[in-house]
Protein backbone atom coordinates (compact mmCIF):
# COMPACT_ATOMS: atom_id res chain seq x y z
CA UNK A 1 151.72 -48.10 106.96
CA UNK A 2 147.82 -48.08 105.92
CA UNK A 3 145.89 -46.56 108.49
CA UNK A 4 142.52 -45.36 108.85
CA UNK A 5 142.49 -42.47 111.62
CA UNK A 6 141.35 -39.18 113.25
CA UNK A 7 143.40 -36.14 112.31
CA UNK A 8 141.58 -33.62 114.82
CA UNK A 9 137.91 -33.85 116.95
CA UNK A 10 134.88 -32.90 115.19
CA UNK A 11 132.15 -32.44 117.88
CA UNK A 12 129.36 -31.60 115.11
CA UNK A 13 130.67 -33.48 112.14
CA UNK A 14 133.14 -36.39 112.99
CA UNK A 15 133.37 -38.05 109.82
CA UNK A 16 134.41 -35.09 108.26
CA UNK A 17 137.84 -35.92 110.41
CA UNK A 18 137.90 -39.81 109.36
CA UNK A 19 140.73 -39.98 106.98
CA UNK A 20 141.80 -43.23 105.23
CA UNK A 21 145.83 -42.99 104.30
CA UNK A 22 149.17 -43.98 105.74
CA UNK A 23 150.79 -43.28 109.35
CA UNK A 24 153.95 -43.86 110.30
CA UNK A 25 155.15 -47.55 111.52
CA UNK A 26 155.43 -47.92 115.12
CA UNK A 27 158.36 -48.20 117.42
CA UNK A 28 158.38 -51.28 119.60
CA UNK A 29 159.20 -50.38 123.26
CA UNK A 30 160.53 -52.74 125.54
CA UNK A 31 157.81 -54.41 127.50
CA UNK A 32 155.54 -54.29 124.21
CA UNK A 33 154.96 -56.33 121.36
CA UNK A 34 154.11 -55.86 117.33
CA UNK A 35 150.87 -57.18 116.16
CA UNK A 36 149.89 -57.74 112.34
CA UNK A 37 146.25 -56.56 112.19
CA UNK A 38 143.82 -59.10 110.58
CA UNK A 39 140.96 -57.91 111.47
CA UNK A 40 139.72 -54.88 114.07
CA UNK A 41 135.83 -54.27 114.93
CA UNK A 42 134.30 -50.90 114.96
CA UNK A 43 132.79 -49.51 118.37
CA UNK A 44 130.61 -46.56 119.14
CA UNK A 45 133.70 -45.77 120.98
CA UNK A 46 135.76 -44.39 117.56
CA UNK A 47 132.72 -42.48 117.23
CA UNK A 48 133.46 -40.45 120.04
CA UNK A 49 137.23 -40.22 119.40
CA UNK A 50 136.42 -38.43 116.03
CA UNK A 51 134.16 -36.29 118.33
CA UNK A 52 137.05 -35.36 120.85
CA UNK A 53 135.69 -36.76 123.76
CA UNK A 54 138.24 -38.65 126.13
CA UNK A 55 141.30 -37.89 124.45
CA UNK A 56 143.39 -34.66 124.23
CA UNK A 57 143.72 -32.14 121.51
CA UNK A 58 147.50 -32.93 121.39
CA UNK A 59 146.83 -36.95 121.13
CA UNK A 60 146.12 -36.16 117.17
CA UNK A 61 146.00 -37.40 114.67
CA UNK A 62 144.84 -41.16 116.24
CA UNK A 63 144.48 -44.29 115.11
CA UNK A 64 141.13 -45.29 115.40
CA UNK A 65 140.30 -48.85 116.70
CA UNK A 66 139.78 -50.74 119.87
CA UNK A 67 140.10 -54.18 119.68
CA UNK A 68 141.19 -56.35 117.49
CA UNK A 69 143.01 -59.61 116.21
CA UNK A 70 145.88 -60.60 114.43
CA UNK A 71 149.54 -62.47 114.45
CA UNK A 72 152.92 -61.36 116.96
CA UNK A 73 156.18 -61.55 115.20
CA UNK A 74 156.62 -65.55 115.65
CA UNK A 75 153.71 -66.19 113.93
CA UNK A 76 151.13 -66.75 117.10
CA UNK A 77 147.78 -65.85 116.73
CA UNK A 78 146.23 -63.19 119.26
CA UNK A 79 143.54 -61.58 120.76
CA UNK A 80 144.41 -57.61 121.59
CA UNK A 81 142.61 -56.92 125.17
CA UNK A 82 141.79 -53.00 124.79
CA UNK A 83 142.31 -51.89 128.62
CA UNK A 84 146.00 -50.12 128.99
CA UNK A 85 147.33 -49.99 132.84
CA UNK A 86 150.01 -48.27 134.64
CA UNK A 87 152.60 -50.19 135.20
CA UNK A 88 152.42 -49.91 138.53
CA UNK A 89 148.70 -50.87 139.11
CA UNK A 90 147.66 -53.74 140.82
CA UNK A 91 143.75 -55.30 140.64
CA UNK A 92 140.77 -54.88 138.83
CA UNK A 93 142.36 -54.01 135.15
CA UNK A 94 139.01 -51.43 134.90
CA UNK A 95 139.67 -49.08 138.16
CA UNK A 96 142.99 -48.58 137.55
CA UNK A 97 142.78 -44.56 138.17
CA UNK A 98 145.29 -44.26 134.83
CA UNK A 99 143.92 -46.70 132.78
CA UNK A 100 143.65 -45.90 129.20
CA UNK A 101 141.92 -47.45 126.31
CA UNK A 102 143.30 -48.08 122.34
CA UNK A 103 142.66 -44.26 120.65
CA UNK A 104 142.41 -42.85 123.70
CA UNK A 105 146.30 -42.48 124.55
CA UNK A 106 148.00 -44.68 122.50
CA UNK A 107 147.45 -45.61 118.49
CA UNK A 108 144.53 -48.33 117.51
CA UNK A 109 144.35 -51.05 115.23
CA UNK A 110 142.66 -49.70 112.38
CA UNK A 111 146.08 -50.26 110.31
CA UNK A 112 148.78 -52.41 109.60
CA UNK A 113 149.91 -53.20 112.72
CA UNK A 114 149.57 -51.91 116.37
CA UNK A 115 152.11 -51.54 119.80
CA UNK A 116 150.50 -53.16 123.10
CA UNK A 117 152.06 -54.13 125.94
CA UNK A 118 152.71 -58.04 125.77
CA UNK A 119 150.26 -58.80 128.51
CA UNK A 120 147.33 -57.48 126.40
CA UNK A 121 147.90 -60.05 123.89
CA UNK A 122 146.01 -63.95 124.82
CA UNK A 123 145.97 -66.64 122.14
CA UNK A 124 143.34 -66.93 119.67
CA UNK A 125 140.88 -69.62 120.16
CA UNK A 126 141.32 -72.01 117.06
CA UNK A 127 138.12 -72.39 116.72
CA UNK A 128 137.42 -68.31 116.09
CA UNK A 129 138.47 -66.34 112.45
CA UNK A 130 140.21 -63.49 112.98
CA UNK A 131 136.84 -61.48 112.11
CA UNK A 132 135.12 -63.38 115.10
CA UNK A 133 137.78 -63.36 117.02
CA UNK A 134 138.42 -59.70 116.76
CA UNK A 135 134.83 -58.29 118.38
CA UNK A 136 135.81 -59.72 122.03
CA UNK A 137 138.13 -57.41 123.04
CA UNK A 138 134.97 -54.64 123.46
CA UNK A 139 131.93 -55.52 122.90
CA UNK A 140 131.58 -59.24 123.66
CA UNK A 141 133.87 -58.33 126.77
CA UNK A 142 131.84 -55.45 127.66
CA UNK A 143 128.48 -57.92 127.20
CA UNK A 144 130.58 -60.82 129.69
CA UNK A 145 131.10 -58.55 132.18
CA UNK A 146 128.06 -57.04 132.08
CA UNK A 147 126.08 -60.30 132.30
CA UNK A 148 128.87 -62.80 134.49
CA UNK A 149 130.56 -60.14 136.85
CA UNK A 150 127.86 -56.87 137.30
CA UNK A 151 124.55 -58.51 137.19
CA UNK A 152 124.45 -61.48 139.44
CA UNK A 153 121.97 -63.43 137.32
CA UNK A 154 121.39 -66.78 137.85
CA UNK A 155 120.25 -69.59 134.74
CA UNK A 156 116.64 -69.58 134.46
CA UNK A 157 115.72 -65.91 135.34
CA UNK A 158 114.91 -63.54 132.87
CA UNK A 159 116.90 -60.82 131.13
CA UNK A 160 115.79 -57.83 128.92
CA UNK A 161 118.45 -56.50 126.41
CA UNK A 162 117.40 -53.13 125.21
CA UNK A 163 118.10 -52.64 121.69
CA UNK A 164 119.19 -55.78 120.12
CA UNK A 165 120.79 -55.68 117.48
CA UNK A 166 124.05 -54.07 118.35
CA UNK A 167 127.53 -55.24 118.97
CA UNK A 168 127.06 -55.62 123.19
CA UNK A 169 123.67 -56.28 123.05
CA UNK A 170 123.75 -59.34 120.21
CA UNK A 171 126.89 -60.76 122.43
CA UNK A 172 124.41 -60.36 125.32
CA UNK A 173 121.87 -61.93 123.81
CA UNK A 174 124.11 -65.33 122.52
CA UNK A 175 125.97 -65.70 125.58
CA UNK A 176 122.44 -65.28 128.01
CA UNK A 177 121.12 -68.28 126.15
CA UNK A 178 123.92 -70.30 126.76
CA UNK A 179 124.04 -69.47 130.20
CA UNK A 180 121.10 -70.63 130.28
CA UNK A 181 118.90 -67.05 130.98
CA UNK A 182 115.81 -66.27 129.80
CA UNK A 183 116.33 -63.92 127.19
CA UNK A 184 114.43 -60.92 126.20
CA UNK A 185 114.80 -57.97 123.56
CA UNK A 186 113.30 -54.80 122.07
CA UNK A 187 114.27 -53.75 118.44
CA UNK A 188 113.19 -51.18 116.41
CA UNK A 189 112.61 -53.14 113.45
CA UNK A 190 110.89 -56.36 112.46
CA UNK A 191 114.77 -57.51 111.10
CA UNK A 192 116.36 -56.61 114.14
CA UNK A 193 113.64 -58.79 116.10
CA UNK A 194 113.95 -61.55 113.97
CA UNK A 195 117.85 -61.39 114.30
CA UNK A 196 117.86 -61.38 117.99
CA UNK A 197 115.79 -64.34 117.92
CA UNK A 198 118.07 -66.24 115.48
CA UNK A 199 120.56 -65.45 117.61
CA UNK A 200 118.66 -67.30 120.81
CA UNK A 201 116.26 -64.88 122.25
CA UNK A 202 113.08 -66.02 123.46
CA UNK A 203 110.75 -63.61 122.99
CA UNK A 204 111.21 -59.98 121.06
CA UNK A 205 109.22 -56.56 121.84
CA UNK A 206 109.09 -53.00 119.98
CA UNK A 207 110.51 -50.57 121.76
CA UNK A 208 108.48 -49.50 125.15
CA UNK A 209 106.10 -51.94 124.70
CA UNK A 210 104.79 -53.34 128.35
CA UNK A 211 106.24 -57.25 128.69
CA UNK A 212 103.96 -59.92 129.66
CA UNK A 213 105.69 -59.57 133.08
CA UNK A 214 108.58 -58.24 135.21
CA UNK A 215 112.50 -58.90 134.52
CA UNK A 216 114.84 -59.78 136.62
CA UNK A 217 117.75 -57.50 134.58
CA UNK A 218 117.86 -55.06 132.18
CA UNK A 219 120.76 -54.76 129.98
CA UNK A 220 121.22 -50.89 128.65
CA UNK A 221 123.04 -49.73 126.48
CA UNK A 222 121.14 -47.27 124.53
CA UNK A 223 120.45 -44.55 127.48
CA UNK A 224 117.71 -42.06 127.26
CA UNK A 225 115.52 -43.79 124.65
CA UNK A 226 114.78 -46.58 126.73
CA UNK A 227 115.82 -46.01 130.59
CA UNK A 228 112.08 -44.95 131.28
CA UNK A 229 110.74 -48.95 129.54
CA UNK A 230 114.11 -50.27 131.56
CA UNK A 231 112.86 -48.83 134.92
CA UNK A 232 109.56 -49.78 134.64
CA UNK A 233 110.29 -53.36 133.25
CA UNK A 234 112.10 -54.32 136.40
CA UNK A 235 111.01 -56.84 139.58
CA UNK A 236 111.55 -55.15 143.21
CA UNK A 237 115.03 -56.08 143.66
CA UNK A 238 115.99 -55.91 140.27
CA UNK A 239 119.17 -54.73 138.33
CA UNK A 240 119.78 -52.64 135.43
CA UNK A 241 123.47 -52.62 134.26
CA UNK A 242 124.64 -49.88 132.24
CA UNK A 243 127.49 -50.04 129.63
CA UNK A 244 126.48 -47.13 127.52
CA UNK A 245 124.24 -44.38 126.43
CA UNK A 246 124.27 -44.07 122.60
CA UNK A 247 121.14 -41.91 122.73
CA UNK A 248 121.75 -38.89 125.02
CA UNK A 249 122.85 -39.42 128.60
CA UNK A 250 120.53 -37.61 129.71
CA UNK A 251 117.54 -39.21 131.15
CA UNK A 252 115.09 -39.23 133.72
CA UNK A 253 116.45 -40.73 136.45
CA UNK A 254 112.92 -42.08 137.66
CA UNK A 255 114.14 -42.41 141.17
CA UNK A 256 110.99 -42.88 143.08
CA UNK A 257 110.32 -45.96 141.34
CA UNK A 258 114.33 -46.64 141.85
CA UNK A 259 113.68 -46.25 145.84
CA UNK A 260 110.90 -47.04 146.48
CA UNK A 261 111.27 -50.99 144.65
CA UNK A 262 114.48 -50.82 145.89
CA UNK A 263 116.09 -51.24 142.28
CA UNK A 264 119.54 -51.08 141.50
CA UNK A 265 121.39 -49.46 139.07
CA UNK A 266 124.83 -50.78 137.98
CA UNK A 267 127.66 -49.01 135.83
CA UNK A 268 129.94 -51.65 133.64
CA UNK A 269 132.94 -50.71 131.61
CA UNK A 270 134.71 -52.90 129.56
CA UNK A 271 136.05 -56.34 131.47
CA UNK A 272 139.89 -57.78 132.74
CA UNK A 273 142.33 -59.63 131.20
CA UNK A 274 141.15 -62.75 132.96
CA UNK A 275 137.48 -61.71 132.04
CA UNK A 276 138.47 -61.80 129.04
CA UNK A 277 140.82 -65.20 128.62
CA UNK A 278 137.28 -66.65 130.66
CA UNK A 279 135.48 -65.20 127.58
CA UNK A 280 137.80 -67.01 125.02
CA UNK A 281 137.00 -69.96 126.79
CA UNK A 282 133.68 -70.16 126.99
CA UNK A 283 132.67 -69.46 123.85
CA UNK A 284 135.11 -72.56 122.83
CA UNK A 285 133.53 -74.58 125.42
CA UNK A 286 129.92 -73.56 124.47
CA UNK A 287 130.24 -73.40 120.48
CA UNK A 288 129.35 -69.82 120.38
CA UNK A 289 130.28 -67.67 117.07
CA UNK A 290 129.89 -63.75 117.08
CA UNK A 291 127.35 -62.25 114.95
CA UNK A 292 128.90 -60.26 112.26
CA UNK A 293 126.74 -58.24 110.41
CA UNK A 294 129.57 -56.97 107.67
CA UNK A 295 132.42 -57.77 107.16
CA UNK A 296 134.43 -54.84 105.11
CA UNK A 297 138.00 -54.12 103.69
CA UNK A 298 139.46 -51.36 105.77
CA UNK A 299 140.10 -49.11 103.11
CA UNK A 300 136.19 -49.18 102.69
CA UNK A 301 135.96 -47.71 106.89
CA UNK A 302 133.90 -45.32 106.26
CA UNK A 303 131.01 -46.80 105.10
CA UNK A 304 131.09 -48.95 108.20
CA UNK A 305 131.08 -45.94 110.06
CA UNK A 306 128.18 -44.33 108.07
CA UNK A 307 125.91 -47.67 108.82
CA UNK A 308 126.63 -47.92 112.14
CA UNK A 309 125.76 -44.37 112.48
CA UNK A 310 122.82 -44.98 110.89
CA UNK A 311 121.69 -47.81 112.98
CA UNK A 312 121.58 -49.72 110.02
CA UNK A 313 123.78 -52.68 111.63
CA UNK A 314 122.81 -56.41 112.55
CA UNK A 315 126.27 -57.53 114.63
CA UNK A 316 129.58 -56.15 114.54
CA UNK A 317 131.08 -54.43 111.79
CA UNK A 318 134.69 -55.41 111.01
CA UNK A 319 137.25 -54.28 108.84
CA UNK A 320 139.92 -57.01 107.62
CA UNK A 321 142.78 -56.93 105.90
């Protein structure tokens, strides 16, 4: 079958290891299902598997691609939810000890079809393409759980999304305003700005630039670029809730400010299956459609992965079929 994949880790150069070509078809276990790919974002994440980092030498070559959409056997339309349990695991889908994600253990979606077990498969909202519908199994899950679960925000107080123009942080910014948050950003470009506010924020900064006053969150996803501005941007109390660090994990903690106005500092990975049937519903309920900034043929992957490398992205990037 087509496939776009990683045949080794490249720490230095991972595009060099992006190859665009044909795998093998899957086996079905029991217990699992076939799924027809449609459509499959990209995440930072398949970055990192073309690095190498959180998946073996021996797991090459692997199919890139987290999440995804597309159609079972019998013709019903799906949403793929990403997070991969032990069978014998019971609770929160994201502290199971052996949980695994798509590319990490087992083959993604960037390709014809892809094997999941049958409980990470939920209907498709009618309402959602396959392109739409195929960013909430990461990012827009990451973003709900993030904002709903982690940060304990409540409608009316305000929220600072660092970065905006991303995959998690545009979801964050769309589903903060219909929460009724708000809402926040710093972009690095007039167009980003301007996007975020299209999408529903209320007010956009440049990067570091001191708000007109204190937030009650801060949304990060972007790491050492920003934690200093994050830090410093918070109320006494406040939260920041981390889901990523695509600048170098490697910053300044700042942790007399964090101690001494008792701020706290939140990690958030991915969501649940629940989280994420919740997600599919509310974005029904509240009319809320993704914002895709391309929309590209798979066989044409690696320019998505160039742009997004580049920062040069304004949504999620998906490849279709």
């Amino acid at each position: 079958m087509f496939a776009v994949y990683a045949k080794e880790a490249n720490p230095d150069d991972p595009l060099a290891s992006l190859v665009v070509g044909e795998r093998p078809d899957p086996d079905v276990p029991d217990g699992w299902v076939r799924v027809s790919v449609k459509a499959a974002s990209l995440n930072m994440h398949d970055v990192w598997t073309l690095r190498g980092v959180g998946i073996k030498a021996e797991q090459f070559p692997m199919i890139l691609g987290c999440d995804g959409a597309g159609v079972l056997d019998d013709g019903t339309e799906v949403v793929l939810h990403s997070v991969v349990n032990d069978e014998s695991w019971h609770g929160d889908d994201t502290l199971d000890p052996k949980r695994t994600l798509l590319t990490e253990k087992h083959q993604g979606t960037f390709a014809d079809s892809v094997v999941v077990p049958a409980r990470n498969v939920l209907p498709k909202p009618a309402g959602l393409s396959f392109a739409e519908a195929a960013t909430m199994g990461t990012a827009w899950l990451t973003a709900y759980r993030m904002l709903f679960v982690k940060s304990g925000l409540r409608p009316g107080q305000t929220m600072l999304v660092q970065g905006a123009s991303g995959g998690v942080a545009t979801a964050l910014v769309q589903l903060g305003r219909a929460a009724g948050m708000r809402v926040w950003v710093t972009g690095r470009s007039e167009e980003k700005r301007a996007l975020a506010e299209q999408l529903g924020a209320h007010q956009s900064f440049e990067p570091g630039t001191r708000l007109p006053e204190r937030v009650d969150a801060v949304f990060e996803t972007v790491g050492k670029a920003t934690w200093s501005h994050s830090v410093k941007s918070l109320k006494p109390g406040g939260i920041i809730v981390v889901s990523g660090s695509t600048s170098g994990p490697d910053a300044n903690a700042e942790l007399q400010r964090v101690f001494f106005l008792q701020l706290r500092v939140v990690g958030s990975t991915m969501g649940t299956r629940d989280e994420l049937q919740n997600l599919l519903s509310y974005v029904s309920l509240a009319g809320i459609r993704p914002q895709i900034g391309a929309e590209l043929p798979l066989a044409e992957a690696q320019r998505g992965f160039e742009d997004m490398m580049k920062g040069a992205t304004a949504g999620k990037i998906v490849f279709t079929h």
